[in-house]
PDB file of N, CA and C in Angstrom:
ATOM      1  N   UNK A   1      -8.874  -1.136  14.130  1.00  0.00           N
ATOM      2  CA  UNK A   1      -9.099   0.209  13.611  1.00  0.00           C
ATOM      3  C   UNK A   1      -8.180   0.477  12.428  1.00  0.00           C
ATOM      4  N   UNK A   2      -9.033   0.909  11.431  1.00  0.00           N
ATOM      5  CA  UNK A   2      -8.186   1.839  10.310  1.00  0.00           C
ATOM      6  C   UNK A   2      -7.280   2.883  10.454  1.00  0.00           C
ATOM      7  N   UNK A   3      -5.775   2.668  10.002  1.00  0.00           N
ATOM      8  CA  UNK A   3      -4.733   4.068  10.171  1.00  0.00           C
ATOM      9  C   UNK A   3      -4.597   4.574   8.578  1.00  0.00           C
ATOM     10  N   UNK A   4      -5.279   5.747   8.781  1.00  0.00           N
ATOM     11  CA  UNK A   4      -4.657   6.416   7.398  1.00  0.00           C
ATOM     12  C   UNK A   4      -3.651   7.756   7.693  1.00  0.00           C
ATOM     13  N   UNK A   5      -3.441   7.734   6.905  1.00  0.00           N
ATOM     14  CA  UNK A   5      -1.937   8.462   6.670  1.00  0.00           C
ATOM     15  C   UNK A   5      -2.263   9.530   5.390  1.00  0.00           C
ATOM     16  N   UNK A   6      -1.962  11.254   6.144  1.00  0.00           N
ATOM     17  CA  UNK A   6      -2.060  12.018   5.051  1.00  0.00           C
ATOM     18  C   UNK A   6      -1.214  13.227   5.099  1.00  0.00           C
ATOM     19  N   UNK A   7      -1.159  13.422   3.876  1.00  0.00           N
ATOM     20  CA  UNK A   7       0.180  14.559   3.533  1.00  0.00           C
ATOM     21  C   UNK A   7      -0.506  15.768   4.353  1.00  0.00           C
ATOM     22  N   UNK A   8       0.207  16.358   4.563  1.00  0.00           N
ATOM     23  CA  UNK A   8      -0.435  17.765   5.453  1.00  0.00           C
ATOM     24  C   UNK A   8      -1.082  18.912   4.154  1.00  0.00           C
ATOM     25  N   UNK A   9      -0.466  18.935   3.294  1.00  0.00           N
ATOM     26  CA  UNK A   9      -0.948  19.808   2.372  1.00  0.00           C
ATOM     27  C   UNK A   9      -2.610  19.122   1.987  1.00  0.00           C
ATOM     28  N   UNK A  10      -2.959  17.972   2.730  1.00  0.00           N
ATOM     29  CA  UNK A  10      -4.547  17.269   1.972  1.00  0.00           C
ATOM     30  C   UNK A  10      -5.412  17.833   3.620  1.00  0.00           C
ATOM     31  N   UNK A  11      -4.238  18.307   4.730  1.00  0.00           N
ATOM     32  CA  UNK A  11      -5.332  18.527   6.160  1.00  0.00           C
ATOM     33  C   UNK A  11      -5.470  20.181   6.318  1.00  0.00           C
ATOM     34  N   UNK A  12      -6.390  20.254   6.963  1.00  0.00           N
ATOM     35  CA  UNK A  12      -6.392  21.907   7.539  1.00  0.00           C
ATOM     36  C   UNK A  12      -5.851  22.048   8.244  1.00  0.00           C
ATOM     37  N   UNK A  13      -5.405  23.357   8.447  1.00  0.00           N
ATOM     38  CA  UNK A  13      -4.577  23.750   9.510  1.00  0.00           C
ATOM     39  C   UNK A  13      -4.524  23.498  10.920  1.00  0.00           C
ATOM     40  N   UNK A  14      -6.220  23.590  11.114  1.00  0.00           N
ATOM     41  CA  UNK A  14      -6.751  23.245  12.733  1.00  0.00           C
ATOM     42  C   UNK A  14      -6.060  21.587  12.751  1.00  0.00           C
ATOM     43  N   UNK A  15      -6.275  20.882  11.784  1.00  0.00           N
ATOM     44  CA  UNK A  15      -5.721  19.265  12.053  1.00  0.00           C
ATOM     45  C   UNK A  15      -4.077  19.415  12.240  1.00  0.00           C
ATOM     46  N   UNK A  16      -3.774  19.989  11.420  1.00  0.00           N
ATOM     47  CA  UNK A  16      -2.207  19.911  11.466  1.00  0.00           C
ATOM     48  C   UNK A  16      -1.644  19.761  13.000  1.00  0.00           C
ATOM     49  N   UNK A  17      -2.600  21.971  13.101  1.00  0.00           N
ATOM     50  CA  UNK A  17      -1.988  21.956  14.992  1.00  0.00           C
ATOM     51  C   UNK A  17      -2.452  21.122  15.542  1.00  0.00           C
ATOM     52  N   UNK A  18      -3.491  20.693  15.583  1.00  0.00           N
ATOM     53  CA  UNK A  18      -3.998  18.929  16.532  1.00  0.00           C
ATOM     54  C   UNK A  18      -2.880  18.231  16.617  1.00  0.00           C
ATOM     55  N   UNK A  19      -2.658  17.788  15.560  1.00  0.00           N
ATOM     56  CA  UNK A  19      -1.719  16.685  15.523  1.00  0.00           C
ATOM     57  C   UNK A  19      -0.864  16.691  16.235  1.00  0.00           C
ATOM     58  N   UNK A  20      -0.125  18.219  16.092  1.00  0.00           N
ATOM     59  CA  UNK A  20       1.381  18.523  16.750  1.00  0.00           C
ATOM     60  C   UNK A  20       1.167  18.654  18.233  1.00  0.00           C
ATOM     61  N   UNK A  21       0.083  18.966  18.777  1.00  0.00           N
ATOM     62  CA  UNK A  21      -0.229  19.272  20.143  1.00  0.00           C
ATOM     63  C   UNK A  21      -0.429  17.796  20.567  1.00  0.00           C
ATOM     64  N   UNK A  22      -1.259  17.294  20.088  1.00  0.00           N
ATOM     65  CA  UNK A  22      -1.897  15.903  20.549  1.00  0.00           C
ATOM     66  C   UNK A  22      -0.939  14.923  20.487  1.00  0.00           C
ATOM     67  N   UNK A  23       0.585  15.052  19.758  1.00  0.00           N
ATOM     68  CA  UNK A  23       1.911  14.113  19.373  1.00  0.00           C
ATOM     69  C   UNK A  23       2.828  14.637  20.598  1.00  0.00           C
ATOM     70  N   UNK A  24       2.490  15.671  20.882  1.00  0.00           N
ATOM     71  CA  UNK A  24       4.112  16.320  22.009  1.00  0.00           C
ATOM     72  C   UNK A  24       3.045  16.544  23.340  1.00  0.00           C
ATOM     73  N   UNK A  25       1.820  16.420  23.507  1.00  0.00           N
ATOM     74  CA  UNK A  25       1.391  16.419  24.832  1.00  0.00           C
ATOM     75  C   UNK A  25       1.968  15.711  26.092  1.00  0.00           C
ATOM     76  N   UNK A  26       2.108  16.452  26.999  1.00  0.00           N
ATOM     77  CA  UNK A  26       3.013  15.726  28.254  1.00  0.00           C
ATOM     78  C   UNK A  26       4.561  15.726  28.503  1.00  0.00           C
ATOM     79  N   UNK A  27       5.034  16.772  27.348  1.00  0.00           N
ATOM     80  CA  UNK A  27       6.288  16.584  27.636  1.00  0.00           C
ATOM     81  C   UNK A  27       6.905  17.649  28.920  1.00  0.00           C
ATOM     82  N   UNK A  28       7.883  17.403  29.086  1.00  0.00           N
ATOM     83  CA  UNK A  28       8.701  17.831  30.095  1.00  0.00           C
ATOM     84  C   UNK A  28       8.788  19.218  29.980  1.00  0.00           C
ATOM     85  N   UNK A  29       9.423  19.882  28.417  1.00  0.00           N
ATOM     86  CA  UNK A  29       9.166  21.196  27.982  1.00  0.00           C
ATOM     87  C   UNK A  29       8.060  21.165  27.236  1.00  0.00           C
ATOM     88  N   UNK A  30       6.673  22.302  27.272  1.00  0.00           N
ATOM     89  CA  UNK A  30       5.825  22.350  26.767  1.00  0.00           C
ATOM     90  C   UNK A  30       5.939  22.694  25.521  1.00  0.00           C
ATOM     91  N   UNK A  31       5.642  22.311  24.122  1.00  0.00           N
ATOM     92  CA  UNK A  31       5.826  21.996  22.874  1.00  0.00           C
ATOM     93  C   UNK A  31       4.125  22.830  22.379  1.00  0.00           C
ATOM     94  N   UNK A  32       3.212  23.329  22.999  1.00  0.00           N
ATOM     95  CA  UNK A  32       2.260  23.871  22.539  1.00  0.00           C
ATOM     96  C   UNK A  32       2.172  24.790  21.627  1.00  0.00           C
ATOM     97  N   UNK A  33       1.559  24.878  20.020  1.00  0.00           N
ATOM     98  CA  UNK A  33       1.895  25.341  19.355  1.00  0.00           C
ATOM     99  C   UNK A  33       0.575  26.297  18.965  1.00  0.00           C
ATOM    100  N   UNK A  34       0.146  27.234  18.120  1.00  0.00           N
ATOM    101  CA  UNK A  34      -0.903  27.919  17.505  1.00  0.00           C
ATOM    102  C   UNK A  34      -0.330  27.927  15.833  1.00  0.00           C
ATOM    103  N   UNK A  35      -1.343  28.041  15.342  1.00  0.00           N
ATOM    104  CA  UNK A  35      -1.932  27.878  14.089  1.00  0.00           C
ATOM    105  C   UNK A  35      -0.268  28.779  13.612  1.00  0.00           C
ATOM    106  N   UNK A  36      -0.422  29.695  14.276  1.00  0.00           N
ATOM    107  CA  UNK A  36       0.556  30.993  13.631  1.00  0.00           C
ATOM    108  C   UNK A  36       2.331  30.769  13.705  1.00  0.00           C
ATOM    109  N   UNK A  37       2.234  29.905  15.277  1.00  0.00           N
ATOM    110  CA  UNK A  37       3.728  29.060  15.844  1.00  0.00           C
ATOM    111  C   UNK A  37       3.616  28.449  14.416  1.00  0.00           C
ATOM    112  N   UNK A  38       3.077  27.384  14.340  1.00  0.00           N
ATOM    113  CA  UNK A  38       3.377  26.278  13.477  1.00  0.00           C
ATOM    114  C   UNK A  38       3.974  26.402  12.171  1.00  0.00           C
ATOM    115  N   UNK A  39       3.058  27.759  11.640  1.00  0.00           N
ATOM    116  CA  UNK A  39       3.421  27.856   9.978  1.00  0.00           C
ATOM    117  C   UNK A  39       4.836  28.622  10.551  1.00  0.00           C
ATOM    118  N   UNK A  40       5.172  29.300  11.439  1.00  0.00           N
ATOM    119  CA  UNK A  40       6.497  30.291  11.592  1.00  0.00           C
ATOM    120  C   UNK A  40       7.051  29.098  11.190  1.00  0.00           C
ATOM    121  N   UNK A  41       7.128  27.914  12.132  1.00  0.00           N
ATOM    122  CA  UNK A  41       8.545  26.928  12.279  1.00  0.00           C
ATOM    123  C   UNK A  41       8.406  25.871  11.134  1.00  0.00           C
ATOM    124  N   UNK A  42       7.337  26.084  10.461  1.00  0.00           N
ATOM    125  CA  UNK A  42       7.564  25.522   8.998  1.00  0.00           C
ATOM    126  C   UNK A  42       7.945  25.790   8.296  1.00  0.00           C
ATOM    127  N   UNK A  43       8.065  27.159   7.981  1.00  0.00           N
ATOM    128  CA  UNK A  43       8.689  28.187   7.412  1.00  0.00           C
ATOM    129  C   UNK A  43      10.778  28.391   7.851  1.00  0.00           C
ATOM    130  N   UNK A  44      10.644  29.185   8.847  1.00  0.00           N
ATOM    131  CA  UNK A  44      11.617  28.551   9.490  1.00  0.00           C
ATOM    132  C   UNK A  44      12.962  28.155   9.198  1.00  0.00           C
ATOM    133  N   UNK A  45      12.406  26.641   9.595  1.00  0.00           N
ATOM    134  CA  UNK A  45      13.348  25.062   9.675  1.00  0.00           C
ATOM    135  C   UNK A  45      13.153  24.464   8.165  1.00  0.00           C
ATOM    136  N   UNK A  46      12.108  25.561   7.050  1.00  0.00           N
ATOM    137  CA  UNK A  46      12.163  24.369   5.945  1.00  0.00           C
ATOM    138  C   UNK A  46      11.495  23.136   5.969  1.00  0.00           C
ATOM    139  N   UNK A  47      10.878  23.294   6.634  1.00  0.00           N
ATOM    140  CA  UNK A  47       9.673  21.806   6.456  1.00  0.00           C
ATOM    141  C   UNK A  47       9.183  21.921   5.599  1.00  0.00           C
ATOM    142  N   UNK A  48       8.331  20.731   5.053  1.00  0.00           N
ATOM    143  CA  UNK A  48       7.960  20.270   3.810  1.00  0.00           C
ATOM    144  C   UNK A  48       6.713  19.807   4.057  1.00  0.00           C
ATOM    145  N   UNK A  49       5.303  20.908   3.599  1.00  0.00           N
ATOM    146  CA  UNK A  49       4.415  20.021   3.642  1.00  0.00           C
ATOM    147  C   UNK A  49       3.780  19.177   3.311  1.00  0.00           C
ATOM    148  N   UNK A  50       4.361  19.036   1.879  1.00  0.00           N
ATOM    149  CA  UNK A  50       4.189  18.057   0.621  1.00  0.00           C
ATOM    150  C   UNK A  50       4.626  16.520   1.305  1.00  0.00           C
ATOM    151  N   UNK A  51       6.071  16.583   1.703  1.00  0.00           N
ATOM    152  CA  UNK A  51       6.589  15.449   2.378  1.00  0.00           C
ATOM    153  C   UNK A  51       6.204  15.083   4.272  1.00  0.00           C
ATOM    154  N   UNK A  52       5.515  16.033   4.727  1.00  0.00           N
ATOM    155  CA  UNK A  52       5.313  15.541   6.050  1.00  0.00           C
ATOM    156  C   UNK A  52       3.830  14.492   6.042  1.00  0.00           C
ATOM    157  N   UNK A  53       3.345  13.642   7.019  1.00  0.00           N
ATOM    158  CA  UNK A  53       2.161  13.316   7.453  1.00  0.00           C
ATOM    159  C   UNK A  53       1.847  13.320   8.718  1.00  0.00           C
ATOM    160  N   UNK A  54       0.529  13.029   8.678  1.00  0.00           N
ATOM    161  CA  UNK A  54       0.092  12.943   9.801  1.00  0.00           C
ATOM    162  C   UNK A  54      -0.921  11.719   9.614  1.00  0.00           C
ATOM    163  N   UNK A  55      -1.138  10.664  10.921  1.00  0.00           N
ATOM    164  CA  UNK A  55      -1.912   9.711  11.150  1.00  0.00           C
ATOM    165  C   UNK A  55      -2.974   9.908  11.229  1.00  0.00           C
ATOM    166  N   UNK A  56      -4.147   9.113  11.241  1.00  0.00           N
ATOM    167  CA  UNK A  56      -5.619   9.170  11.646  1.00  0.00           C
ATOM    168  C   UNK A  56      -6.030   7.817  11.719  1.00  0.00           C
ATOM    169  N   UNK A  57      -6.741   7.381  12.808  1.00  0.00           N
ATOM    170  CA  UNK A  57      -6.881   6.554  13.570  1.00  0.00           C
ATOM    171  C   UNK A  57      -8.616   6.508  13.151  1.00  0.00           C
ATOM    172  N   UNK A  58      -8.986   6.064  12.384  1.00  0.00           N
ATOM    173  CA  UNK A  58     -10.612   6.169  11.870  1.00  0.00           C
ATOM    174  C   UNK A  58     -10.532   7.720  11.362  1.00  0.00           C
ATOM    175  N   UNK A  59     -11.760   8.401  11.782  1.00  0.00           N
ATOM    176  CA  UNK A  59     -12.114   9.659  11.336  1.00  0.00           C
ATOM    177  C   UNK A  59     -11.386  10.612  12.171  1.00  0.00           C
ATOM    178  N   UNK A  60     -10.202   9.916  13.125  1.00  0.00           N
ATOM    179  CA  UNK A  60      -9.825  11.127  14.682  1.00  0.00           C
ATOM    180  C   UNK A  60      -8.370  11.007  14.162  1.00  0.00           C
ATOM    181  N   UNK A  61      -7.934  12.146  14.654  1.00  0.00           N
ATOM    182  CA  UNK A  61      -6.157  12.575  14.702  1.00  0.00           C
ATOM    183  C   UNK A  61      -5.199  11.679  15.714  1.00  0.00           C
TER     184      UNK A  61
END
Protein backbone atom coordinates (compact mmCIF):
# COMPACT_ATOMS: atom_id res chain seq x y z
CA UNK A 1 0.00 0.00 0.00
CA UNK A 2 0.76 3.62 -0.84
CA UNK A 3 1.64 6.16 2.28
CA UNK A 4 1.19 9.66 1.44
CA UNK A 5 1.92 12.28 3.62
CA UNK A 6 0.12 15.74 3.79
CA UNK A 7 0.51 19.11 5.31
CA UNK A 8 -2.70 19.76 7.22
CA UNK A 9 -3.24 23.11 5.68
CA UNK A 10 -3.82 20.70 2.02
CA UNK A 11 -6.70 18.44 4.52
CA UNK A 12 -10.11 19.45 5.85
CA UNK A 13 -10.84 19.82 9.00
CA UNK A 14 -13.14 16.66 9.31
CA UNK A 15 -9.61 14.75 8.18
CA UNK A 16 -7.49 16.55 10.50
CA UNK A 17 -9.97 15.55 13.57
CA UNK A 18 -9.90 11.91 12.05
CA UNK A 19 -6.55 11.73 12.21
CA UNK A 20 -6.15 12.96 15.79
CA UNK A 21 -8.95 10.68 17.05
CA UNK A 22 -8.01 7.68 14.94
CA UNK A 23 -3.89 8.34 16.22
CA UNK A 24 -4.84 8.60 20.18
CA UNK A 25 -7.75 5.97 20.08
CA UNK A 26 -7.48 3.59 23.09
CA UNK A 27 -5.64 5.49 25.29
CA UNK A 28 -5.76 5.29 28.95
CA UNK A 29 -6.87 9.13 29.16
CA UNK A 30 -9.39 9.82 26.49
CA UNK A 31 -7.72 12.27 23.94
CA UNK A 32 -11.18 12.78 21.91
CA UNK A 33 -11.21 15.86 20.20
CA UNK A 34 -14.07 18.10 18.02
CA UNK A 35 -13.46 20.15 15.16
CA UNK A 36 -13.68 23.23 17.72
CA UNK A 37 -11.13 21.28 20.62
CA UNK A 38 -8.68 20.96 17.91
CA UNK A 39 -8.39 24.44 16.33
CA UNK A 40 -8.53 25.80 20.34
CA UNK A 41 -5.23 23.64 21.00
CA UNK A 42 -3.76 24.69 17.77
CA UNK A 43 -4.17 27.88 18.52
CA UNK A 44 -3.23 27.49 21.98
CA UNK A 45 0.13 25.50 22.06
CA UNK A 46 1.17 27.29 18.66
CA UNK A 47 1.00 24.54 16.33
CA UNK A 48 1.84 24.87 12.95
CA UNK A 49 -0.29 23.85 10.28
CA UNK A 50 1.96 24.56 7.54
CA UNK A 51 4.60 22.26 9.38
CA UNK A 52 2.34 19.43 10.81
CA UNK A 53 1.19 16.11 8.69
CA UNK A 54 -0.81 13.67 8.58
CA UNK A 55 -0.52 10.03 6.87
CA UNK A 56 -2.81 8.31 4.40
CA UNK A 57 -2.65 4.88 3.78
CA UNK A 58 -4.25 4.78 -0.01
CA UNK A 59 -7.32 7.07 -0.14
CA UNK A 60 -7.99 6.37 4.06
CA UNK A 61 -6.51 8.33 7.14
Amino acid sequence: MKIVFKKLTECTIQDTVTAWNRGFEGYFVPLEMTAELFFNRMVNEGLSLKHSLVAFVGENL
